[in-house]
Protein backbone atom coordinates (compact mmCIF):
# COMPACT_ATOMS: atom_id res chain seq x y z
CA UNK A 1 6.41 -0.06 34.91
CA UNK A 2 6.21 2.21 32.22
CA UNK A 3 9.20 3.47 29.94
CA UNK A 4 9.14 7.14 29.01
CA UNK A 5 12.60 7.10 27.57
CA UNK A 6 12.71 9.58 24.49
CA UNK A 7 14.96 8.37 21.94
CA UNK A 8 15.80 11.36 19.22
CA UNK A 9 17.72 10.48 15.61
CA UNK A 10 18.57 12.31 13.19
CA UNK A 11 18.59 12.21 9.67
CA UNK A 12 21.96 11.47 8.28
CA UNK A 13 23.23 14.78 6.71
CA UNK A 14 23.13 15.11 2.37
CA UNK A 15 20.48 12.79 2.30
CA UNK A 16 17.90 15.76 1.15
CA UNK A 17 20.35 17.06 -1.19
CA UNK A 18 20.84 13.67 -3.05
CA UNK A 19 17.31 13.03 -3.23
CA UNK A 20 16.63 16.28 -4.71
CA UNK A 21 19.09 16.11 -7.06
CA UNK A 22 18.03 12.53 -8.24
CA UNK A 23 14.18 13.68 -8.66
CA UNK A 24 15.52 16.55 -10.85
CA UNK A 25 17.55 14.98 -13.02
CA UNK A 26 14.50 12.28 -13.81
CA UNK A 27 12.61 15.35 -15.37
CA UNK A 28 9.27 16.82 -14.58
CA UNK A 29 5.66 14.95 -14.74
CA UNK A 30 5.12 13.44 -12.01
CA UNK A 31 4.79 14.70 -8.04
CA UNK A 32 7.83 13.97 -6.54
CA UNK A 33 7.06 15.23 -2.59
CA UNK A 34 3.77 12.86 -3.40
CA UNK A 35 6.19 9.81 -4.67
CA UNK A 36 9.20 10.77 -2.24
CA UNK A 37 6.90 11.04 1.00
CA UNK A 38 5.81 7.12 0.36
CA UNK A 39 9.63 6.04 0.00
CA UNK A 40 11.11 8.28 3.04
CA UNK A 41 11.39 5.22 5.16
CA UNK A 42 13.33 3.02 2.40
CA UNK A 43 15.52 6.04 2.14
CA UNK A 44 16.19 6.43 5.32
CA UNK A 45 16.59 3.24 6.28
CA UNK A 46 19.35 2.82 3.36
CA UNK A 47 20.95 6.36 4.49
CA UNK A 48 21.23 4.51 8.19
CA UNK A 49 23.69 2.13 6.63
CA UNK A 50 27.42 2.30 6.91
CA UNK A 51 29.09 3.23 3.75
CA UNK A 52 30.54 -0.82 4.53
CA UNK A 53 27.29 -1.75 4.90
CA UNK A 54 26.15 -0.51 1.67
CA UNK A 55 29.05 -1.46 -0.17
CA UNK A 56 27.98 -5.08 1.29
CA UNK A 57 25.23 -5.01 -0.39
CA UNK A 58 26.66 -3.57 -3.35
CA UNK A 59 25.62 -0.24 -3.14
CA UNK A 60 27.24 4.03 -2.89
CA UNK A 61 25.78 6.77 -0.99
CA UNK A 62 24.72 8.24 -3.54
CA UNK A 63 23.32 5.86 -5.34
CA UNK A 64 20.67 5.35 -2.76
CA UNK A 65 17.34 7.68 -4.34
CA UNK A 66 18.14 5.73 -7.59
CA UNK A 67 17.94 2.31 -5.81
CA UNK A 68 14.79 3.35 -3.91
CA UNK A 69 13.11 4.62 -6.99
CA UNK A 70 14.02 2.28 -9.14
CA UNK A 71 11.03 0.56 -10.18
CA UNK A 72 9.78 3.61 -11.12
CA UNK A 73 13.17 5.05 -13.59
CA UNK A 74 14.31 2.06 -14.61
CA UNK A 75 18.14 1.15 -14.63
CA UNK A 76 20.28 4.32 -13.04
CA UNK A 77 23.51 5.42 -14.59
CA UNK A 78 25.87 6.15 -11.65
CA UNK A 79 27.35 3.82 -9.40
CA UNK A 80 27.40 0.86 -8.53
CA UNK A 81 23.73 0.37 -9.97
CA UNK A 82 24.82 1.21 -13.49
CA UNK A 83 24.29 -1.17 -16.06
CA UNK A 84 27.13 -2.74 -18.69
C-alpha cells in the first residue's frame, strides 16, 4: 500500500523579518544567504516552537537568529541570551 498523502507547512510568519534584521545588525563581510541557507532548518525548527516551548528552554522569539548563529557572533545582546 502506498501513501500519497501530501502534507503542506508553512513557515511561521516574522521569521524572515527577524532573521534579516539579525544578519544586518552583525555588519557586512561575510555572505549571509550562503551562512543563513546552511542554518534554515535550526531556524525553523526553533520558529516551530511554542513561545512556552521556547521559554522552556529559556529562550524569546526573537532571540532565535542570535541563538542559531551564535557560534559564529558570539554572545547576543537581547533577550533572554544576553549576558550579565
Amino acid at each position: 500500500m502506498n501513501d500519497d498523502t501530501v502534507y503542506i507547512d508553512y513557515a511561521p510568519t516574522g521569521w524572515r523579518d527577524r532573521l534579516d534584521a539579525f544578519l544586518v545588525e552583525q555588519g557586512q563581510g561575510f555572505n549571509a544567504r550562503l551562512v543563513s541557507q546552511d542554518r534554515l532548518h535550526d531556524l525553523m525548527a526553533l520558529e516551530s516552537f511554542s513561545d512556552a516551548e521556547l521559554e522552556r528552554i529559556g529562550l524569546q522569539r526573537q532571540d532565535i537568529p542570535a541563538f542559531v548563529f551564535a557560534d559564529l557572533f558570539g554572545s547576543v545582546s537581547s533577550g533572554a541570551l544576553a549576558g550579565p
